[in-house]
N, C-alpha and C. Protein backbone atom coordinates (compact mmCIF):
# COMPACT_ATOMS: atom_id res chain seq x y z
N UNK A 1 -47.53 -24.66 -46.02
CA UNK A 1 -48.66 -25.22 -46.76
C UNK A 1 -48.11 -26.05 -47.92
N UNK A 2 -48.51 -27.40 -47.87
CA UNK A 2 -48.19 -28.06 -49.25
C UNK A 2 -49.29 -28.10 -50.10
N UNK A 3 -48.83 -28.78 -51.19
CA UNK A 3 -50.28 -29.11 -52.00
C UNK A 3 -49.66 -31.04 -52.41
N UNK A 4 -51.15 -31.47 -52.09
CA UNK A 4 -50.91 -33.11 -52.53
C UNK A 4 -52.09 -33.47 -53.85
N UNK A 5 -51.77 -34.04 -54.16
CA UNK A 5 -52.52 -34.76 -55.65
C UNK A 5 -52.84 -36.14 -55.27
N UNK A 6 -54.22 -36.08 -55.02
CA UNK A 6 -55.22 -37.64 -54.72
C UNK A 6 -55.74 -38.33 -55.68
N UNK A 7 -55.73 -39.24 -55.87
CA UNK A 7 -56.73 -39.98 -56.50
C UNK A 7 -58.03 -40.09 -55.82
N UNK A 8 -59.16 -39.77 -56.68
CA UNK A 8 -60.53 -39.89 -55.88
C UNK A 8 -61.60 -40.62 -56.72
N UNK A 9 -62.26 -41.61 -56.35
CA UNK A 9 -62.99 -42.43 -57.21
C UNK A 9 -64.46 -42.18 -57.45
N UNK A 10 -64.96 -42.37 -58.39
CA UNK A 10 -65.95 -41.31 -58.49
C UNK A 10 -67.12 -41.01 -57.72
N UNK A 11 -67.76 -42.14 -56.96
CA UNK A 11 -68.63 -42.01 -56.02
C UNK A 11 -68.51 -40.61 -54.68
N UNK A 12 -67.09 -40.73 -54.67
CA UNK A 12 -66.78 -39.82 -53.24
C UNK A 12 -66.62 -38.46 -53.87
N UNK A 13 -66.02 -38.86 -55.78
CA UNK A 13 -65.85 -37.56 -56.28
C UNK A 13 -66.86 -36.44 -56.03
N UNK A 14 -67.59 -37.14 -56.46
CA UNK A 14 -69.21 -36.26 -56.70
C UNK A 14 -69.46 -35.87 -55.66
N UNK A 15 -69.74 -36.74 -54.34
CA UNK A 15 -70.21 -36.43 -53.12
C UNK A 15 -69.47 -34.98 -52.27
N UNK A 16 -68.17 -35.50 -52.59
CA UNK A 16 -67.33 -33.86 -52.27
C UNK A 16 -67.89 -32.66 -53.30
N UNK A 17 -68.37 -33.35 -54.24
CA UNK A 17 -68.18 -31.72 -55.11
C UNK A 17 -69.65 -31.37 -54.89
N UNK A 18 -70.38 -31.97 -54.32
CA UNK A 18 -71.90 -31.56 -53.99
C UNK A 18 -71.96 -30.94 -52.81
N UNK A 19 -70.31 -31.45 -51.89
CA UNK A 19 -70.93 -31.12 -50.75
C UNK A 19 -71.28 -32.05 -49.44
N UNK A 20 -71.74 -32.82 -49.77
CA UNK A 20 -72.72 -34.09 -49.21
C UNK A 20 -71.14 -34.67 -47.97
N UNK A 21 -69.84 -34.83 -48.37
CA UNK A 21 -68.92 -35.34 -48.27
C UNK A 21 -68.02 -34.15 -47.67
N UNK A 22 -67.37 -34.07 -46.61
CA UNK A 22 -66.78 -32.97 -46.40
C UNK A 22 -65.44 -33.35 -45.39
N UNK A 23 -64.74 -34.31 -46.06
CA UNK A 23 -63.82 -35.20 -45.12
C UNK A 23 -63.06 -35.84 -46.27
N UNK A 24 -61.73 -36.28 -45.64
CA UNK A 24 -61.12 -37.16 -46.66
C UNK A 24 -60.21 -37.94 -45.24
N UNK A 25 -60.57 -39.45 -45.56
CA UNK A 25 -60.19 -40.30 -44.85
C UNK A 25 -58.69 -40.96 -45.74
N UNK A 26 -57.93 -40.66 -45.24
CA UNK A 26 -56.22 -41.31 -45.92
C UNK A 26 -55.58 -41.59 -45.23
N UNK A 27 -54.73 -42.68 -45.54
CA UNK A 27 -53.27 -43.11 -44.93
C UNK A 27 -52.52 -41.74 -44.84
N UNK A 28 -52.23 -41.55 -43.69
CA UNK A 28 -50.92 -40.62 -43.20
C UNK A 28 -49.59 -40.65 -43.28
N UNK A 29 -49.31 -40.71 -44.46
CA UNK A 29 -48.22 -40.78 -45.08
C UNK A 29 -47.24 -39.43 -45.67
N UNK A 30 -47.93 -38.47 -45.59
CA UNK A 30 -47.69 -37.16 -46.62
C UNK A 30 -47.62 -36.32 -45.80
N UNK A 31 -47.56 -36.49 -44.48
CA UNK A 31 -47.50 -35.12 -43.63
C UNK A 31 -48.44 -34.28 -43.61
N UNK A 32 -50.01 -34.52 -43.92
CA UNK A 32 -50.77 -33.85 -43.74
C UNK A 32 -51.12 -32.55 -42.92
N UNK A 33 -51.32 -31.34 -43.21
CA UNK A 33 -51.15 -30.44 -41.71
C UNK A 33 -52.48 -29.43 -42.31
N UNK A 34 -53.00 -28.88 -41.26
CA UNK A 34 -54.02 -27.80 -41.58
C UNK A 34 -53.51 -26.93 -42.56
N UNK A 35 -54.24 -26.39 -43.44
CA UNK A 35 -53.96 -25.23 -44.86
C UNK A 35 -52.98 -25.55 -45.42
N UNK A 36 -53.07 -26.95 -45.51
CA UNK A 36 -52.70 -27.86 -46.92
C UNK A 36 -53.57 -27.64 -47.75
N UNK A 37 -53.22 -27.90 -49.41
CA UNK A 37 -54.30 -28.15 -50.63
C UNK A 37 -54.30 -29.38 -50.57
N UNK A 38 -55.32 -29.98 -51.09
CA UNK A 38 -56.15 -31.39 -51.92
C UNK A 38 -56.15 -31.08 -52.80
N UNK A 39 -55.14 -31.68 -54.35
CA UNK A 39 -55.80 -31.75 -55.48
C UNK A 39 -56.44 -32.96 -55.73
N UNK A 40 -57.88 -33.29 -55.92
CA UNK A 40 -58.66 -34.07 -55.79
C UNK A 40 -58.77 -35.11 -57.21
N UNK A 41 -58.57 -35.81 -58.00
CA UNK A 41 -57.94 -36.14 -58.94
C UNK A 41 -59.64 -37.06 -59.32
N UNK A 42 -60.33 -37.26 -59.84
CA UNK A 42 -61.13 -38.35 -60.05
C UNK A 42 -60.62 -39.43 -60.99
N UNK A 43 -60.50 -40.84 -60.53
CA UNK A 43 -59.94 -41.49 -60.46
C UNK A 43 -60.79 -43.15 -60.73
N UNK A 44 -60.63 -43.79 -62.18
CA UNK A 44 -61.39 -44.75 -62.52
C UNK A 44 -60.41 -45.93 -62.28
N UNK A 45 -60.62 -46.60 -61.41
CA UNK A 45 -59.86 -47.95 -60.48
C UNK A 45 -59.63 -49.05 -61.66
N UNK A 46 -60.83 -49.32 -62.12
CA UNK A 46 -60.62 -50.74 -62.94
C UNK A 46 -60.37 -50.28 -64.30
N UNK A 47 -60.05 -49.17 -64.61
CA UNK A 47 -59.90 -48.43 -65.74
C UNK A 47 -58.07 -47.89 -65.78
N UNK A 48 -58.20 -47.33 -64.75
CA UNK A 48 -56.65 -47.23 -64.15
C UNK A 48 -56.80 -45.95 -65.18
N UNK A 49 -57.39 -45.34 -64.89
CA UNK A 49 -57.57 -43.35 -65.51
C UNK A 49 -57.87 -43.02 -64.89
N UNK A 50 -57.82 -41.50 -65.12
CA UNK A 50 -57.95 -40.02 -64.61
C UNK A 50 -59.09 -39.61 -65.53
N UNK A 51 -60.81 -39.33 -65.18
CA UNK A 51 -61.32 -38.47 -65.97
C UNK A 51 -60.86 -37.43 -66.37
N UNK A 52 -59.98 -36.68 -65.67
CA UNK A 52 -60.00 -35.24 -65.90
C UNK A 52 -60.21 -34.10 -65.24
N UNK A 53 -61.30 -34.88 -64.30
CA UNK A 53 -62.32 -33.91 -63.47
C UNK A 53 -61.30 -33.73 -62.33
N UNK A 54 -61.26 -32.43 -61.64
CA UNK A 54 -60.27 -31.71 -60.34
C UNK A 54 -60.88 -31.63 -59.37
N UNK A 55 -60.39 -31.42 -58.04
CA UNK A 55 -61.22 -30.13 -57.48
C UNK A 55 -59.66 -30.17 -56.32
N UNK A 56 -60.12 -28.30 -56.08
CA UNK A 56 -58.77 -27.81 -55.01
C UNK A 56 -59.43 -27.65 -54.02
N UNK A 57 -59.26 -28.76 -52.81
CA UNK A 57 -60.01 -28.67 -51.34
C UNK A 57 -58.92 -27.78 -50.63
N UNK A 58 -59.27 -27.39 -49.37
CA UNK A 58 -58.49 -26.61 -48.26
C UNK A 58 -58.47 -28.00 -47.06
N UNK A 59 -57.46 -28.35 -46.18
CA UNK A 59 -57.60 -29.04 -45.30
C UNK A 59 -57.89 -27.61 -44.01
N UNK A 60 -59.04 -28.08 -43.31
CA UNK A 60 -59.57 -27.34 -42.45
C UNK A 60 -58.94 -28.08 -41.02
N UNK A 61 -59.10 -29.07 -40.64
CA UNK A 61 -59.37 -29.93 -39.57
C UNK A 61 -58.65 -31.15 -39.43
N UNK A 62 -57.86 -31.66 -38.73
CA UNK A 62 -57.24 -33.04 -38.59
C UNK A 62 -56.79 -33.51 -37.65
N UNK A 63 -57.62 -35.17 -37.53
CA UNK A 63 -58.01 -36.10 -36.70
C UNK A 63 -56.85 -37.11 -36.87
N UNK A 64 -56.58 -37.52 -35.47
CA UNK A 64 -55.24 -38.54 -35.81
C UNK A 64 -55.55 -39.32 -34.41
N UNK A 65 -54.97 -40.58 -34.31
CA UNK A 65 -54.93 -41.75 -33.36
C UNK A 65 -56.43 -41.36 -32.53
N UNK A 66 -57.03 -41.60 -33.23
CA UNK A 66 -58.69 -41.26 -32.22
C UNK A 66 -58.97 -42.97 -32.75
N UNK A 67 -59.57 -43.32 -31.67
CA UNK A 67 -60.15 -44.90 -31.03
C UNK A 67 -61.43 -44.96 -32.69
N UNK A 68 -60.99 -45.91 -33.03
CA UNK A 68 -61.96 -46.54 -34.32
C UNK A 68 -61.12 -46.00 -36.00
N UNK A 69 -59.88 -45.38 -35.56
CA UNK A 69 -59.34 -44.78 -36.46
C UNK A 69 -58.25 -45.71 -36.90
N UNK A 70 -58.23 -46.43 -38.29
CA UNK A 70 -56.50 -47.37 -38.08
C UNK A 70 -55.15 -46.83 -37.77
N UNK A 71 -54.47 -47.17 -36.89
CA UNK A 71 -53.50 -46.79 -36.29
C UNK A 71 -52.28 -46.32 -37.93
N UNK A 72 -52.20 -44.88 -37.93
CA UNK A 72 -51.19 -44.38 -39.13
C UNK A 72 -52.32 -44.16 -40.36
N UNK A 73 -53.48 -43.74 -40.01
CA UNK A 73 -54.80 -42.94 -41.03
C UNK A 73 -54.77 -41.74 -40.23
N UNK A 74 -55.55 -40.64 -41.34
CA UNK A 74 -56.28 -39.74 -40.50
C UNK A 74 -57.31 -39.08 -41.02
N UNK A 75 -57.83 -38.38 -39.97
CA UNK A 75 -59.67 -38.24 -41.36
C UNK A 75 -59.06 -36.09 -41.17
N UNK A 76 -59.34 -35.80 -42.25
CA UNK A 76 -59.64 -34.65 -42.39
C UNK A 76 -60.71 -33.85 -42.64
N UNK A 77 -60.87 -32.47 -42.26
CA UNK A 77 -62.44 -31.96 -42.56
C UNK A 77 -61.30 -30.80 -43.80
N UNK A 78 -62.21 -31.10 -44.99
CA UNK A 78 -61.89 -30.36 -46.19
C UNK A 78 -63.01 -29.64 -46.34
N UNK A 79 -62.62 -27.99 -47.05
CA UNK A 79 -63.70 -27.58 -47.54
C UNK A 79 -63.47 -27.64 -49.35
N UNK A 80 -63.87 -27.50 -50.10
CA UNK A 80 -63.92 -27.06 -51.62
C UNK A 80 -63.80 -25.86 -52.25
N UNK A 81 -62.76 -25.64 -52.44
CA UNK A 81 -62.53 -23.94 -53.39
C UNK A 81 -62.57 -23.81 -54.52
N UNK A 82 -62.41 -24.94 -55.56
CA UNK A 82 -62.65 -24.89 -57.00
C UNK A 82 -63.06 -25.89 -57.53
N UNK A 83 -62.92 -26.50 -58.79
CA UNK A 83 -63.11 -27.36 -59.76
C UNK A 83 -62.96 -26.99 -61.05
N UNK A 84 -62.60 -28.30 -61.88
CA UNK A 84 -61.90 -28.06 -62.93
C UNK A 84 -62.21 -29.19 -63.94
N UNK A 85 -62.92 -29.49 -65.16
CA UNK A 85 -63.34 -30.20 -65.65
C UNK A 85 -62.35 -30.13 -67.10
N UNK A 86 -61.81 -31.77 -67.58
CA UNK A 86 -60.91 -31.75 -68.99
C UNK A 86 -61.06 -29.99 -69.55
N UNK A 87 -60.03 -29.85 -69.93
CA UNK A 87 -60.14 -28.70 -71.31
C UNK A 87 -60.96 -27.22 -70.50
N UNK A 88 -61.45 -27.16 -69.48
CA UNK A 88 -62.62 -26.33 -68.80
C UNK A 88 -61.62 -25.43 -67.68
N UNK A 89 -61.31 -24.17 -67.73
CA UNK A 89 -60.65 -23.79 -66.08
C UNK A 89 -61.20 -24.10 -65.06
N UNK A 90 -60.47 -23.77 -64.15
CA UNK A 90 -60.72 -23.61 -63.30
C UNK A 90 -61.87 -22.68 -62.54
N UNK A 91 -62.90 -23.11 -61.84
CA UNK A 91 -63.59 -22.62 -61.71
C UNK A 91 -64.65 -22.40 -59.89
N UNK A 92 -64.85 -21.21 -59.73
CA UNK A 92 -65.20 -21.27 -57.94
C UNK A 92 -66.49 -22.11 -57.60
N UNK A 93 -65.93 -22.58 -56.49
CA UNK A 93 -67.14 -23.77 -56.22
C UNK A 93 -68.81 -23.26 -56.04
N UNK A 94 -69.26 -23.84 -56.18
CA UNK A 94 -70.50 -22.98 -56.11
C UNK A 94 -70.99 -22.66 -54.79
């Protein structure tokens, strides 16, 4: 099991931490493998910061060279085990 540190921008942030979002689509670069961690990093692009805001996903599921997929991506099914807001612990997802 590794653990990787993402950048996540805030639209998708939220959507994972609601729930709504239960996948993380990335370049396959990192050796991705089932019961890996996601540290989920929220991530302001034109700002080039880090709110602060966390969250520790579980990789459940992973999809590789499937037809509509770019050749060297892969989509994962994540679930959510915590979150962690500036200055705030860590805390269980709801």
């Amino acid at each position: 099991m590794k653990h990787h540190a993402l950048k996540t921008i805030p639209p998708y942030f939220e959507d994972i931490h609601s729930e709504q979002k239960k996948f993380e689509i990335r370049k396959d670069d990192r050796g991705f493998e089932v019961g890996d961690m996601l540290i989920l990093k929220e991530w302001i692009w034109d700002e080039e910061r880090y709110t602060g805001k966390e969250m520790l996903a579980k990789v459940k599921y992973i999809m590789r060279d499937f037809p509509g997929l770019e050749h060297g991506y892969c989509a994962m099914g994540i679930s959510v085990l915590s979150y962690s807001t500036e200055g705030v612990p860590w805390k269980e997802g709801d």
